[in-house]
C-alpha atoms as a PDB file:
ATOM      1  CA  UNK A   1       0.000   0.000   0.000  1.00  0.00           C
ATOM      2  CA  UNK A   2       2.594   2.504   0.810  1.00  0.00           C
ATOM      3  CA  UNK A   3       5.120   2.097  -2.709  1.00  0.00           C
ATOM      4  CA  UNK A   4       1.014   2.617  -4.404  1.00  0.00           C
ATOM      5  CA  UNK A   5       1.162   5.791  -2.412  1.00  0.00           C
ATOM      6  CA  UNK A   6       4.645   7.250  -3.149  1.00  0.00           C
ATOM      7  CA  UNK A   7       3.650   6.269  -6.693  1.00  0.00           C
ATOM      8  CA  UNK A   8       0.582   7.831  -6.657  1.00  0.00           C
ATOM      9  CA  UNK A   9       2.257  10.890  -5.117  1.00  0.00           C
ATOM     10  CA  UNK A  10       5.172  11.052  -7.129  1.00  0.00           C
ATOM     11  CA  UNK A  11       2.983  11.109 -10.194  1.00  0.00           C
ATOM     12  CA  UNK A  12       1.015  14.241  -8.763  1.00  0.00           C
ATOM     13  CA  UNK A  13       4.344  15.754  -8.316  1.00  0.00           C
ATOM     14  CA  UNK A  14       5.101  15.264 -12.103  1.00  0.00           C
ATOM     15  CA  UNK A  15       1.686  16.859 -12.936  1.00  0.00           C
ATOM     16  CA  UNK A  16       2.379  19.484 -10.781  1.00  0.00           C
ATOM     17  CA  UNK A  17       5.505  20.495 -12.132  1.00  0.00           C
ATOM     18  CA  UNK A  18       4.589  19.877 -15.557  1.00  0.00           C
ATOM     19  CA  UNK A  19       1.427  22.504 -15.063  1.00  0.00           C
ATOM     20  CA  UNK A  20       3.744  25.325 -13.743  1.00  0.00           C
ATOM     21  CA  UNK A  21       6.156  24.600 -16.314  1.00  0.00           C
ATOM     22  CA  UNK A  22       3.153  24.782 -19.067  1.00  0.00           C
ATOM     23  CA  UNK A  23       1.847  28.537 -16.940  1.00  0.00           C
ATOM     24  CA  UNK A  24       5.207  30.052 -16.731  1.00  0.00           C
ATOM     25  CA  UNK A  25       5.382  29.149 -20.488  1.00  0.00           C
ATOM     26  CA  UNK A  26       2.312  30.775 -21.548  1.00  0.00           C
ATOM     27  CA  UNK A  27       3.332  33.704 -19.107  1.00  0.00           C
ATOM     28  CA  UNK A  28       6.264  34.117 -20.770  1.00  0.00           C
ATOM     29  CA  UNK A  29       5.051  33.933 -24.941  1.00  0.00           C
ATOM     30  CA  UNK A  30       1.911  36.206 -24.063  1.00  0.00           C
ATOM     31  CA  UNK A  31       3.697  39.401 -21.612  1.00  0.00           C
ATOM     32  CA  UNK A  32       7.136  38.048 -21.627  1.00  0.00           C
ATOM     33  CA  UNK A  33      10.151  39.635 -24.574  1.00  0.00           C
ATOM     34  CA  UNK A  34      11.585  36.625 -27.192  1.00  0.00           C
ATOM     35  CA  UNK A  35      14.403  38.666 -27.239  1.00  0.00           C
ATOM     36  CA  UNK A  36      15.172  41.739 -24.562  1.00  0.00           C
ATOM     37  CA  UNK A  37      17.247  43.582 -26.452  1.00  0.00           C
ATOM     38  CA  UNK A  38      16.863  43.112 -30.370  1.00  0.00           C
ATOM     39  CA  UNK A  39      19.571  45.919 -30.780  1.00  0.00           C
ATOM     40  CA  UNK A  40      22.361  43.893 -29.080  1.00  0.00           C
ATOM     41  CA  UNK A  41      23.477  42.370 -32.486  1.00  0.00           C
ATOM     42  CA  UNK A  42      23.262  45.727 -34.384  1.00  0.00           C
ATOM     43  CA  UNK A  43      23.709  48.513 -32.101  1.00  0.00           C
ATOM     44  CA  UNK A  44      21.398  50.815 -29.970  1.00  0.00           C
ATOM     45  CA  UNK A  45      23.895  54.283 -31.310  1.00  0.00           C
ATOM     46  CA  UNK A  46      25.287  55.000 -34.712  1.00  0.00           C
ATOM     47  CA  UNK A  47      29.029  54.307 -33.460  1.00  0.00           C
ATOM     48  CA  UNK A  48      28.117  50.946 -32.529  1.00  0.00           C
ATOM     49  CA  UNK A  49      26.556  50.211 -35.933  1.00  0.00           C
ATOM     50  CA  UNK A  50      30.244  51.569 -37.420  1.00  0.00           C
ATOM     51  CA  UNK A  51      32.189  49.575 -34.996  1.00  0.00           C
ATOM     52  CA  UNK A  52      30.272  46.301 -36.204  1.00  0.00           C
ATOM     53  CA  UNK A  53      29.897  46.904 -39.517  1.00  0.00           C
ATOM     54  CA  UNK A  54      32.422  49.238 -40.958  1.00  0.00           C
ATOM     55  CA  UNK A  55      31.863  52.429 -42.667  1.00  0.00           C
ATOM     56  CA  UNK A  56      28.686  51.994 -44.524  1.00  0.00           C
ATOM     57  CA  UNK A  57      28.814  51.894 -48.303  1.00  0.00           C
ATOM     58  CA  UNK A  58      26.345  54.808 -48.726  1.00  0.00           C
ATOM     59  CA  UNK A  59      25.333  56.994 -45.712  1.00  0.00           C
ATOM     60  CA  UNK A  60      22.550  59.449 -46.566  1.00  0.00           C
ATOM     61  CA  UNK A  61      21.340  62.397 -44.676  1.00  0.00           C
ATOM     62  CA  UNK A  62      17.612  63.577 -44.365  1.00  0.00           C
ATOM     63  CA  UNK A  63      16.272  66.699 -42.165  1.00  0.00           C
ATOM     64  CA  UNK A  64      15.605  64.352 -39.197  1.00  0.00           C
ATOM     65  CA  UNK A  65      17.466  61.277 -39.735  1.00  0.00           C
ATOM     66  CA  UNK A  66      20.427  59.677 -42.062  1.00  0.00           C
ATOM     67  CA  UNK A  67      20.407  56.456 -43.593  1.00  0.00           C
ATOM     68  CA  UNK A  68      23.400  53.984 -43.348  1.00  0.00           C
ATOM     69  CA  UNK A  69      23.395  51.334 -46.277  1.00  0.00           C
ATOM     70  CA  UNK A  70      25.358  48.318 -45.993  1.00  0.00           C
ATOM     71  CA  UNK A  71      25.532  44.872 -48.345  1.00  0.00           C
ATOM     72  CA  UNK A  72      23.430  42.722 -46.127  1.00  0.00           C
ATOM     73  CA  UNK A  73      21.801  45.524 -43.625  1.00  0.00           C
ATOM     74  CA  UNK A  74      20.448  49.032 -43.774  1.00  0.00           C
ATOM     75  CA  UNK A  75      20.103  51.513 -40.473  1.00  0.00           C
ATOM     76  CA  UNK A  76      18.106  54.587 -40.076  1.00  0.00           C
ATOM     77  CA  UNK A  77      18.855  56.561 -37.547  1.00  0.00           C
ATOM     78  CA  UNK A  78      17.831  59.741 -35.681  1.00  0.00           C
ATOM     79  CA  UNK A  79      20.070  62.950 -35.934  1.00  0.00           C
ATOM     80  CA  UNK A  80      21.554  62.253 -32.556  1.00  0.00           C
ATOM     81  CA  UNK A  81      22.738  58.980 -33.761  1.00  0.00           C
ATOM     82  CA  UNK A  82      19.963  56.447 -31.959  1.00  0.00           C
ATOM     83  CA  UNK A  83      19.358  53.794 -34.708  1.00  0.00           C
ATOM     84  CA  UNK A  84      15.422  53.235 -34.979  1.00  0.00           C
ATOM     85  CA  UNK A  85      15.108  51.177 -38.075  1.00  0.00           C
ATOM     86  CA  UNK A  86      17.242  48.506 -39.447  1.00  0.00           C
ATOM     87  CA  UNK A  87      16.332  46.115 -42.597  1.00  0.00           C
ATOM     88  CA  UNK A  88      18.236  42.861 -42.512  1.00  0.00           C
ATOM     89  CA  UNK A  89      19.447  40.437 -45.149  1.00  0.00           C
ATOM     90  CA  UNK A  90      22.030  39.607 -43.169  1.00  0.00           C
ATOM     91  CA  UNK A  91      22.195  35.700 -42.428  1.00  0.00           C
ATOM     92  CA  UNK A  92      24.811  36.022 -39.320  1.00  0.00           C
ATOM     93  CA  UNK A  93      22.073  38.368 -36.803  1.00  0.00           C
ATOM     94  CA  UNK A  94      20.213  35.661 -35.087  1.00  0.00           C
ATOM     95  CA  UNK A  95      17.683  36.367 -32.283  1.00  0.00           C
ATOM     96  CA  UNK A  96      16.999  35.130 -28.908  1.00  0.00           C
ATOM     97  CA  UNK A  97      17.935  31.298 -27.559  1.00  0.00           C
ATOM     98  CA  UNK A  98      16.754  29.878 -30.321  1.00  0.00           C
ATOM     99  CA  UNK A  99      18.478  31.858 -33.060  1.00  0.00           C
ATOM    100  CA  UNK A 100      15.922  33.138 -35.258  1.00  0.00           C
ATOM    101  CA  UNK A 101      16.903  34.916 -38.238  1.00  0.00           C
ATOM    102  CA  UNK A 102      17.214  34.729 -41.933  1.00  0.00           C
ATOM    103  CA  UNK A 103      16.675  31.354 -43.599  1.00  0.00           C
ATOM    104  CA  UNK A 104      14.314  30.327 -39.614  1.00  0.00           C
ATOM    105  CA  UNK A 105      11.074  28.679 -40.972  1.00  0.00           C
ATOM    106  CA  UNK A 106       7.882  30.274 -41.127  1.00  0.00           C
ATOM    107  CA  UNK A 107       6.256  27.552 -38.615  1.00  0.00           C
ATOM    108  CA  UNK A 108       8.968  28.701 -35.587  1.00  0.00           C
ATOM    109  CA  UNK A 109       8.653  32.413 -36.004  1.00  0.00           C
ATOM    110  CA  UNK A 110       4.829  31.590 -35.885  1.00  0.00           C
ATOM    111  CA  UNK A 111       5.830  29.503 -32.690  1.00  0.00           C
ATOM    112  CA  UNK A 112       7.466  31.940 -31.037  1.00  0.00           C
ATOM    113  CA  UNK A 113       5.463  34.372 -31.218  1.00  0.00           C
ATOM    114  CA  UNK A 114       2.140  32.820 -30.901  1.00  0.00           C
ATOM    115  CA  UNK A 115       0.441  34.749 -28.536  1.00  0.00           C
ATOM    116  CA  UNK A 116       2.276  38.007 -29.520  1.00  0.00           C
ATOM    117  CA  UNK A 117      -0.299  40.876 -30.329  1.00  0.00           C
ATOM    118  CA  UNK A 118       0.081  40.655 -34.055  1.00  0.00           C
ATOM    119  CA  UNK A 119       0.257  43.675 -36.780  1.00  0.00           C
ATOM    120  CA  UNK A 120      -2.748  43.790 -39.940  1.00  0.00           C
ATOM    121  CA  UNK A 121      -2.411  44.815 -43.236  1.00  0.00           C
ATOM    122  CA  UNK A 122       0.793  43.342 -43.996  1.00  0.00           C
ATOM    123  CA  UNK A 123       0.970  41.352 -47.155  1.00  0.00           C
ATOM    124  CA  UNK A 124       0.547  37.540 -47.045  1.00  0.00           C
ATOM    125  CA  UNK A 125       3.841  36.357 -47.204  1.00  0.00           C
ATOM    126  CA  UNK A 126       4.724  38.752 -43.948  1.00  0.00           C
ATOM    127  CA  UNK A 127       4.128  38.838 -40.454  1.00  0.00           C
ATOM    128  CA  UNK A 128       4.475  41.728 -38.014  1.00  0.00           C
ATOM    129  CA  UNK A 129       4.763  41.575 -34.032  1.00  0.00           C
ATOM    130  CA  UNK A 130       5.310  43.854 -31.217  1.00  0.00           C
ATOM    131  CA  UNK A 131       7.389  42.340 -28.912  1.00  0.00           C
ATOM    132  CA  UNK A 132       7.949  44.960 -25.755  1.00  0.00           C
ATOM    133  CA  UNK A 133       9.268  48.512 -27.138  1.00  0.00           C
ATOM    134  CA  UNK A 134      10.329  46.899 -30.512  1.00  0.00           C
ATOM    135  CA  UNK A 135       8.727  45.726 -33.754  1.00  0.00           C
ATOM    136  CA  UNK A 136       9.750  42.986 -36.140  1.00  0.00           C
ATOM    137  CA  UNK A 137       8.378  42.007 -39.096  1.00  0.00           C
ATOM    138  CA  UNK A 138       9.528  39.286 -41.072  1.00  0.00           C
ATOM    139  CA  UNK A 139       9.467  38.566 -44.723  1.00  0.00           C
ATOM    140  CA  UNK A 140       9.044  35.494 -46.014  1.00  0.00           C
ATOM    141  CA  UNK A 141      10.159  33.761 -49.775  1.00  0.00           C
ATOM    142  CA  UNK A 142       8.599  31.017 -51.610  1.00  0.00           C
ATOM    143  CA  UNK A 143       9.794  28.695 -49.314  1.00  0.00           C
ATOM    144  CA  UNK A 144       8.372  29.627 -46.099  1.00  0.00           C
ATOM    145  CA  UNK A 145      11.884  31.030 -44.455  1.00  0.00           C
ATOM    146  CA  UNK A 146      12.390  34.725 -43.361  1.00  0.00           C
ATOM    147  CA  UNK A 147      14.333  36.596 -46.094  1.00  0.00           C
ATOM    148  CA  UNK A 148      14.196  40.017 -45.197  1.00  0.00           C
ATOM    149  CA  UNK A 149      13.791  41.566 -41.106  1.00  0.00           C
ATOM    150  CA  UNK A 150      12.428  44.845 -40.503  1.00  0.00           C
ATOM    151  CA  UNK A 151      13.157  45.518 -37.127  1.00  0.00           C
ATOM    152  CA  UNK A 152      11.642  49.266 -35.765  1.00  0.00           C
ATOM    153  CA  UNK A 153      11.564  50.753 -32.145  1.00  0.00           C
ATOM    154  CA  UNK A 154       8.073  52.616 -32.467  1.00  0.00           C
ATOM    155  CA  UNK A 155       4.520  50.898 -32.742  1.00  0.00           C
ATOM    156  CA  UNK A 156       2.112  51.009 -34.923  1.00  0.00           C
END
């Protein structure tokens, strides 16, 4: 009677600790960030971008902002040098634990960001997200996998 018990008890453990695991995951996809800082990779000022990168191969100034084109990623920033805006072809910026980025399958992104408040009006082969202060929107090919990242710091 008593090993029936400690089975019977060690089983409810199990259950129990598979139920918080399965709360603290939905906690996490719906409030939590993917990724906390998006901007690590690229670079949250203009000097970081350069430091990275290299001197862009075109930099282009507007009133309020300049644009910084590079081969496989383009920056906009602000006058005062705070990027805002960076379109990525780039196949070597990867996001979060699990790495997301160019050539990532349509059915993780989706994943990831399943409970994510999602954006409208994109086109079909595109989905947006705000994920804390930022906003990505990936670009899909024929294929299914991201080719192009739009990644923005306002909302929509």
């Amino acid at each position: 009677m008593k090993k029936e018990m400690k089975k019977i008890k060690k089983v409810k453990d199990i259950l129990l600790l598979m139920l918080v695991t399965v709360i603290h995951l939905f906690i996490l996809l719906k409030w939590g960030e993917y990724d906390l800082d998006y901007w690590e990779d690229i670079g949250d000022k203009y000097e970081e971008v350069t430091e990275r990168f290299g001197e862009p191969n075109q930099l282009i100034y507007e009133e309020k902002y300049y644009c910084a084109y590079y081969d496989e990623i383009e920056i906009v920033c602000y006058n005062n040098g705070t990027t805002y805006l960076a379109i990525i072809t780039d196949e070597d910026i990867r996001f979060g634990f699990l790495n997301i980025g160019i050539g990532s399958h349509k059915t993780l992104i989706e994943g990831i960001y399943c409970l994510k408040e999602k954006m409208i009006d994109l086109n079909e082969n595109e989905i947006g997200i705000k994920d804390g202060i930022d906003t990505i929107i990936f670009e899909y090919d024929e294929n299914d996998k991201v080719k192009k990242i739009y990644l923005s710091r306002w909302y929509w």
